[in-house]
Every structure is written in structure tokens, then in C-alpha cells.
Protein backbone atom coordinates (compact mmCIF):
# COMPACT_ATOMS: atom_id res chain seq x y z
CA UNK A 1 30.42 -19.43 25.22
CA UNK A 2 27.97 -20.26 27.83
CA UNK A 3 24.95 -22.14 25.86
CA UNK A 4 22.56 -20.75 28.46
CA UNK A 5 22.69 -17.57 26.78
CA UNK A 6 21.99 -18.57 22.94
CA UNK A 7 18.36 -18.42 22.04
CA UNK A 8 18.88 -21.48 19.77
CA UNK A 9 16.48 -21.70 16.57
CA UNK A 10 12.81 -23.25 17.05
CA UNK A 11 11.52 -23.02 13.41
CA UNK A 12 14.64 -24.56 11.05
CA UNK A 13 13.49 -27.26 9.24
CA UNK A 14 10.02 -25.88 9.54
CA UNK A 15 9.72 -22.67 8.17
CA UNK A 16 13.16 -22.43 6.28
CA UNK A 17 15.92 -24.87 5.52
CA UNK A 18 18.22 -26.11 8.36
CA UNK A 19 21.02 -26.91 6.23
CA UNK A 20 23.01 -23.76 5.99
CA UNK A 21 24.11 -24.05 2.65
CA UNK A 22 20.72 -25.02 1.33
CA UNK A 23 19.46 -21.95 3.30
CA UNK A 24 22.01 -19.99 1.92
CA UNK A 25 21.15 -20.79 -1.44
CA UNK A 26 17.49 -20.65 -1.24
CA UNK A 27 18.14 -16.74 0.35
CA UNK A 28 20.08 -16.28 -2.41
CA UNK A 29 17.76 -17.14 -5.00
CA UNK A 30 14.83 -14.74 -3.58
CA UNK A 31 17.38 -12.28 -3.69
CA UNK A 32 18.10 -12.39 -6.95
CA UNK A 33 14.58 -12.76 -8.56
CA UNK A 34 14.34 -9.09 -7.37
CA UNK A 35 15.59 -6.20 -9.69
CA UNK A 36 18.41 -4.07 -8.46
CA UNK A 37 17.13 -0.36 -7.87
CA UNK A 38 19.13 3.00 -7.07
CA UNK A 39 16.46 4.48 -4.49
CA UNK A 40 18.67 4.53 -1.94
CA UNK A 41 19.17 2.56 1.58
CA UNK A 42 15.55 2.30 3.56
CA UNK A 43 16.12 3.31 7.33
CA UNK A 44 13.16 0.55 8.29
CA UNK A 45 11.13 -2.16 6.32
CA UNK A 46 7.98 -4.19 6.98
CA UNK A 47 8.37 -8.05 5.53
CA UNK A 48 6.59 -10.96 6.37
CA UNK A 49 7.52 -13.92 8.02
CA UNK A 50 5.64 -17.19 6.68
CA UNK A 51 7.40 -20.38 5.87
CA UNK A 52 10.00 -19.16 2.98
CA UNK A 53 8.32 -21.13 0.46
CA UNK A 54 5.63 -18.74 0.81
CA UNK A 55 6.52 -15.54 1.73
CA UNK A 56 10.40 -15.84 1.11
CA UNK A 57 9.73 -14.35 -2.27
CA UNK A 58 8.40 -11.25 -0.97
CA UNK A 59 10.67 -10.69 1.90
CA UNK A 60 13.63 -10.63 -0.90
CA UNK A 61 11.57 -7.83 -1.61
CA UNK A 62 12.85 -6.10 1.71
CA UNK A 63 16.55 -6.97 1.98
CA UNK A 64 17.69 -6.72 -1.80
CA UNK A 65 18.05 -2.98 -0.70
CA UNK A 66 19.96 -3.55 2.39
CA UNK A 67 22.76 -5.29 0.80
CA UNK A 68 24.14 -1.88 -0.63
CA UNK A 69 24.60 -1.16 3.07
CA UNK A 70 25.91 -4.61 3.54
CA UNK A 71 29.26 -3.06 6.01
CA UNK A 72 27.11 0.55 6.89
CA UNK A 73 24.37 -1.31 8.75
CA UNK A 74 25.90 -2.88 11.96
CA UNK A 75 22.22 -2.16 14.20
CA UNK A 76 19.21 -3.96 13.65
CA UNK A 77 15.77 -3.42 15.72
CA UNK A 78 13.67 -6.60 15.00
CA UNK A 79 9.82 -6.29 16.20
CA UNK A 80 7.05 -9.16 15.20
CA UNK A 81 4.00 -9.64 16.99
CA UNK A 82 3.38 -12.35 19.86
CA UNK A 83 1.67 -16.06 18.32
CA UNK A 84 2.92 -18.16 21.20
CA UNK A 85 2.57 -16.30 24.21
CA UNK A 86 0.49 -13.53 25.88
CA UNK A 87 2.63 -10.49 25.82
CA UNK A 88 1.59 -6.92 27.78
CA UNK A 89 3.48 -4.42 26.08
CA UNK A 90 7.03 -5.42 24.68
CA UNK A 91 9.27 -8.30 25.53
CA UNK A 92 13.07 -8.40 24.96
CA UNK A 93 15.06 -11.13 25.68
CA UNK A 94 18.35 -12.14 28.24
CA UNK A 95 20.02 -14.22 25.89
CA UNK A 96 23.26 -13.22 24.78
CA UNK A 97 22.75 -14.55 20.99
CA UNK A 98 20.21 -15.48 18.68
CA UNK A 99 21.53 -18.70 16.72
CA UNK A 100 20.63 -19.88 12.87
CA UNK A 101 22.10 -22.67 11.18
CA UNK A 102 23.80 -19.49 9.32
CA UNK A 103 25.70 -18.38 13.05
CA UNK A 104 25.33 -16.64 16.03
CA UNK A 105 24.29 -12.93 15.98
CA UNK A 106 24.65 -10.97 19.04
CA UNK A 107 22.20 -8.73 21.10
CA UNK A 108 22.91 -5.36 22.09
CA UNK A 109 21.80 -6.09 25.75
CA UNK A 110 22.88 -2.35 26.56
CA UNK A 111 20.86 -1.00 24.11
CA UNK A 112 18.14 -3.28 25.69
CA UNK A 113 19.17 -2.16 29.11
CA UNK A 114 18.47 1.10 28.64
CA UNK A 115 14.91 0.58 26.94
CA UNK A 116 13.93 -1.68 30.12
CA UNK A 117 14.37 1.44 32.23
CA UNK A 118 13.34 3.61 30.16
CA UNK A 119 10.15 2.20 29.97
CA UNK A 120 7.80 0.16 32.24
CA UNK A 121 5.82 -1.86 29.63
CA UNK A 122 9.24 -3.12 28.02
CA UNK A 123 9.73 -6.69 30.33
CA UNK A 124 12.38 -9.60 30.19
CA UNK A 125 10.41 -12.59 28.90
CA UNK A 126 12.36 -15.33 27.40
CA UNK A 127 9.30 -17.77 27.02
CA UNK A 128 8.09 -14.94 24.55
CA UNK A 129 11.17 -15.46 22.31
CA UNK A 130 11.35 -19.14 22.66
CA UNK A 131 8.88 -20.62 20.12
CA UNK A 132 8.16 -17.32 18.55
CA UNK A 133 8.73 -17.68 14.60
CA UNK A 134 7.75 -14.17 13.50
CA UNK A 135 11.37 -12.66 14.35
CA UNK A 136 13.16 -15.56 13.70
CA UNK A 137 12.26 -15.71 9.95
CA UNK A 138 14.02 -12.46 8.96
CA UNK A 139 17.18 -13.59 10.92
CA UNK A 140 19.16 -15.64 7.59
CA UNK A 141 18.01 -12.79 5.42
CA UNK A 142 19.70 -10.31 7.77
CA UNK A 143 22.93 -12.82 8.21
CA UNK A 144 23.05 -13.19 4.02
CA UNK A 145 22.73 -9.35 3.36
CA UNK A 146 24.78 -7.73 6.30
CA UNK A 147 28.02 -8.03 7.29
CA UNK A 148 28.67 -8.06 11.51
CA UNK A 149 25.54 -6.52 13.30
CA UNK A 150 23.64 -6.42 16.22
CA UNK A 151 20.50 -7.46 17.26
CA UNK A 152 17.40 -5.63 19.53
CA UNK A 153 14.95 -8.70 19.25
CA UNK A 154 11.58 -7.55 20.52
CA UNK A 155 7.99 -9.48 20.72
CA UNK A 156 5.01 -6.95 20.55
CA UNK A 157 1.71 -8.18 22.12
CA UNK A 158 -0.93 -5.96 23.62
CA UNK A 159 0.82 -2.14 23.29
CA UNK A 160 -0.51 0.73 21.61
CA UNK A 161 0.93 1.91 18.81
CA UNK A 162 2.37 5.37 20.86
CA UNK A 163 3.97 2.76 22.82
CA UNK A 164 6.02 1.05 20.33
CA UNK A 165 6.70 3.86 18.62
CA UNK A 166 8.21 5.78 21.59
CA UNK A 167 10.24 2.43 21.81
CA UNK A 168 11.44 2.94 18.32
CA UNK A 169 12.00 5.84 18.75
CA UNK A 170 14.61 5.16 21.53
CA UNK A 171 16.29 2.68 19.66
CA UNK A 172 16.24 4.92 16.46
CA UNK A 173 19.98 5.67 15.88
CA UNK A 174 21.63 6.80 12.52
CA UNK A 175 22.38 5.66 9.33
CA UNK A 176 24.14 2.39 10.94
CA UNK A 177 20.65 1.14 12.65
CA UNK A 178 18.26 -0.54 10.62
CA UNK A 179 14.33 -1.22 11.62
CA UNK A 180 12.80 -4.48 10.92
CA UNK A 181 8.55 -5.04 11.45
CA UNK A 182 7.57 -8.57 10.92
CA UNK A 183 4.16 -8.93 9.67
CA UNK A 184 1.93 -10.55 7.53
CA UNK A 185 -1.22 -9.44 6.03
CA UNK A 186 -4.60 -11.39 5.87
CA UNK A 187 -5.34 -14.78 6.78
CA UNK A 188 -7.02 -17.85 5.20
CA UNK A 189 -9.17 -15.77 2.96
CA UNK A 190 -10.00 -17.29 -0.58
CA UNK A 191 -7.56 -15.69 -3.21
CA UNK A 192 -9.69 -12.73 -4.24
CA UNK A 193 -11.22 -11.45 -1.06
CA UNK A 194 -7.60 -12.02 0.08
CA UNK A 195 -6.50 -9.48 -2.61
CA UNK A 196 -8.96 -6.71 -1.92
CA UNK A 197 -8.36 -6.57 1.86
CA UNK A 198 -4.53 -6.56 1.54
CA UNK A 199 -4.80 -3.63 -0.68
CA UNK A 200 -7.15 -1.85 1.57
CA UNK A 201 -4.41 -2.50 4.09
CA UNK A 202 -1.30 -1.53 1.82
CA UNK A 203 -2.93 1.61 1.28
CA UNK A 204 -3.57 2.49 4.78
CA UNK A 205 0.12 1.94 5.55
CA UNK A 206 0.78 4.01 2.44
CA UNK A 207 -1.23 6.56 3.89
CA UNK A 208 0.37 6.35 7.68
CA UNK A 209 -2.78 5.82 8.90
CA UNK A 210 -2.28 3.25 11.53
CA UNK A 211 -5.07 3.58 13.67
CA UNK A 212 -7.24 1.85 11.14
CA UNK A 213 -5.16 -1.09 11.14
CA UNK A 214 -7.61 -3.96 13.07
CA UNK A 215 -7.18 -7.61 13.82
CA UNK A 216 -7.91 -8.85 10.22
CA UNK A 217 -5.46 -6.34 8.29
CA UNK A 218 -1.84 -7.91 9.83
CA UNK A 219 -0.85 -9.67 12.53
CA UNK A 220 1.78 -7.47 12.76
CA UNK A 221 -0.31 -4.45 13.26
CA UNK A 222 0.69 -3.11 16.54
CA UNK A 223 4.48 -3.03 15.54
CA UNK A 224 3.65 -1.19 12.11
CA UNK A 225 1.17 1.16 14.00
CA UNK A 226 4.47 1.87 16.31
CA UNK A 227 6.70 2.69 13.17
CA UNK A 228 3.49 4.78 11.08
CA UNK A 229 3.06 6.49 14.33
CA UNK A 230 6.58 8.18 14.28
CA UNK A 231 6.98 8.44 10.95
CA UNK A 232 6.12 11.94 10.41
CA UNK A 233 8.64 12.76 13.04
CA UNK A 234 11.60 11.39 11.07
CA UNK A 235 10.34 12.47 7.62
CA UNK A 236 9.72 8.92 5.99
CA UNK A 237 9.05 8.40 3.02
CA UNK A 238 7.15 4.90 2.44
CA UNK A 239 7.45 2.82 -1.37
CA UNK A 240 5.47 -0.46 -1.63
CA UNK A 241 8.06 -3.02 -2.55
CA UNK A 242 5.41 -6.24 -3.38
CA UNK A 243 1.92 -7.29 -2.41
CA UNK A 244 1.63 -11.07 -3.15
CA UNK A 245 -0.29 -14.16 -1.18
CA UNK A 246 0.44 -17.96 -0.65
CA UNK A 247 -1.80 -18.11 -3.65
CA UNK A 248 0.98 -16.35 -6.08
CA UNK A 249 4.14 -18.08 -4.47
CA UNK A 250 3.39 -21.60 -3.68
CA UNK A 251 -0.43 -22.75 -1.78
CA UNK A 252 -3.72 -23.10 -3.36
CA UNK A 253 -6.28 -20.13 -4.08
CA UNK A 254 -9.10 -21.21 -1.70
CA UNK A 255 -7.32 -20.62 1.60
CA UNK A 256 -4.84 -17.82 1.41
CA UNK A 257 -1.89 -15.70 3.75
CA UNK A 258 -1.39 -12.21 2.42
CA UNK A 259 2.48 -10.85 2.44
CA UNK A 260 3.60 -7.20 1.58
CA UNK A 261 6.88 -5.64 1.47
CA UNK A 262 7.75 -2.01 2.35
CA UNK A 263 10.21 0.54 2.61
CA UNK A 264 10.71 3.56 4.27
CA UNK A 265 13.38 5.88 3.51
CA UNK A 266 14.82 9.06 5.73
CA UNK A 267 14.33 12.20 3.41
């Protein structure tokens, strides 16, 4: 394999564990703190992506669902906002795999192919992906609960939320694609005013109300305004999986990050 074309990992060690059996394990062990339920497989999810001390917790949340379609799923579109880099519109990437200490998943550069033609504010940027934590995070999660799959990595910076969503909408597939939005909620709030904003923003995802999403709600906003915005369209169907903050899983109460889990199901 030409190492040129592996994104390798920037945040192991940092933000989760890069010993793969002690990342294993710690997956694992978020994944089992959550109760099994029979609602079904969700066709998309939103989960955060904080260090997993933090927000692991409520990203096992997410993905205890998806392991009922651990061999179904073999698809996964991956979209987290821009912290590193100034994005316009969308950026995908050229490598040929993403690695984890858990492996090497592949990208579905056709299915990227066809989305950088299809639309003009979708661009090539590797420097987008290279430091960029908030898609990386939900890559061990995805290794632990599927089975083979492939990857559309995308970073969202400044698009509308028409213009991810007619992205998603592209990518959309059946019942073997899965849709990933990386977000968190608030920031560095103390623990209470931390709590009422993230439920004013739970319920305006609840309500598919995306254009009232602002800077302070998520800094995934523009990826989740892409998935409310077409949500009609495909009939989904959202349940609110948790709603913790740094404050509940493992920081102090005076300086807080907000996390929320959700799924959306196909009726």
C-alpha cells in the first residue's frame, strides 16, 4: 500500500486511546453502559466528538443501535464541521484510507468522484482532513460496531444548510449506507446555563427546525442543518438518544461542553 494515500490518525493519544486494545476496551465499555432497545436500525445519527472521556459516554449512545446492522451497513457518510482550517463549502479528501490504531478503513473515492462533479462547492482539500478531530473521533466506534465498510469523510465549513443537504442527499443510498453528523453542543458555559441552552437546541433539532441553529447551539450546526433540511423528504423520524455535558461524564461544573445523541429512523 502506498503510505501517501493513508490519512494517518492526528488525535490518538489525545482524544482517545492509541493502544488498540485499550481503545477497544474503553469502546466497549460505553457500549455497554447503554441499554439494548428494539426501535429498529437509524438510517443517520448526530454524536459528538470530544475527547472520549467526555463525550465517549454519549456517543455509545449513537452506535449501540448500529451494531444490529453490524454486516447490513457496509456505507458510511461522515460530516463534522471545520476547527482547523477555513473551509468554503465541503471538503473531501484524496487519500485512499483513513487509519486508527483499530485499522485501515477505506474511502469510496467513486462515490466522492461523483459528488465533486456533481457539485461545485464540494473541493479536494487534504489540509482540511489533516488535523481535523471532529470526524476522526467517531472512526473506532464505527470500526468496533461494523463489520467491512466504507468511508465518505467530509469537513463542512461555510455551506448552507440546502447545500449539505443536497450533498446528502446524493450520497443517500439504502438500507446499507449509514449517515454520521459530528457535533457538539455548547461551549464553556457554567453547568446550568449549559443545560438550558442544550435543551433549547435538542428541541429545535427535535423540531427540524434548522434554521434557528446559530453559532452558540453546535459547532456542528451546518452539517445537522444539511440532514434537518432533507429530512422531511425521506420521512425521518428523529428520537433523542442522551443530552449530557463534560459536567455529567468527567470535567468540572464551572466550564462546560454540551454533547447530545440522536437518531433518525426511515419510516
Amino acid at each position: 500500500m502506498d503510505t501517501l494515500s493513508v490519512r494517518p490518525p492526528a488525535v490518538a493519544n489525545a482524544f482517545y486511546p492509541g493502544n488498540s486494545s485499550i481503545l477497544r476496551a474503553q469502546i466497549q465499555e460505553f457500549l455497554e453502559l447503554v441499554p439494548l432497545s428494539s426501535d429498529g436500525v437509524p438510517k443517520a445519527i448526530i454524536a459528538p466528538h470530544a475527547g472520549y472521556v467526555y463525550s465517549g459516554p454519549v456517543a455509545g449512545f449513537a452506535y449501540k443501535p448500529i451494531l444490529s446492522a453490524r454486516e447490513q451497513i457496509t456505507r458510511v457518510v461522515l460530516l463534522g464541521p471545520a476547527h482547523r482550517v477555513y473551509v468554503s463549502g465541503l471538503a473531501a479528501s484524496s487519500a485512499s484510507y483513513f487509519a486508527t490504531p483499530l485499522g485501515n478503513i477505506p474511502i469510496d473515492q467513486q462515490s466522492i468522484e461523483n459528488i465533486l462533479q456533481q457539485f461545485d462547492y464540494v473541493q479536494t482539500m487534504d489540509n482540511a482532513h489533516a488535523a481535523e478531530h471532529s470526524l476522526e473521533v467517531h472512526l473506532p466506534f464505527l470500526q468496533e460496531v461494523l463489520a467491512e465498510f466504507t468511508l465518505i469523510p467530509l469537513v463542512v465549513g461555510d455551506a448552507t444548510g440546502s447545500q449539505v443537504g443536497a450533498v446528502l442527499d446524493a450520497l443517500w443510498g439504502d438500507k446499507e449506507t449509514l449517515i454520521v453528523i459530528s457535533s457538539d453542543l455548547s461551549h464553556f458555559h457554567d453547568y446550568a446555563t449549559a443545560n438550558r441552552l442544550d435543551l433549547q437546541t435538542a428541541e429545535i433539532i427535535e423540531q427540524f427546525d434548522g434554521d434557528r441553529l446559530d453559532y452558540d447551539s453546535a459547532c456542528g450546526r451546518n452539517p445537522i442543518k444539511g440532514l434537518l433540511s432533507i429530512a422531511p423528504k425521506h420521512k425521518l423520524e428523529i428520537q433523542r438518544a442522551d443530552l449530557r455535558n463534560s459536567g455529567d461524564t468527567a470535567g468540572s461544573k464551572d466550564r462546560v461542553v454540551g454533547y447530545g445523541s440522536w437518531l433518525f429512523f426511515e419510516k
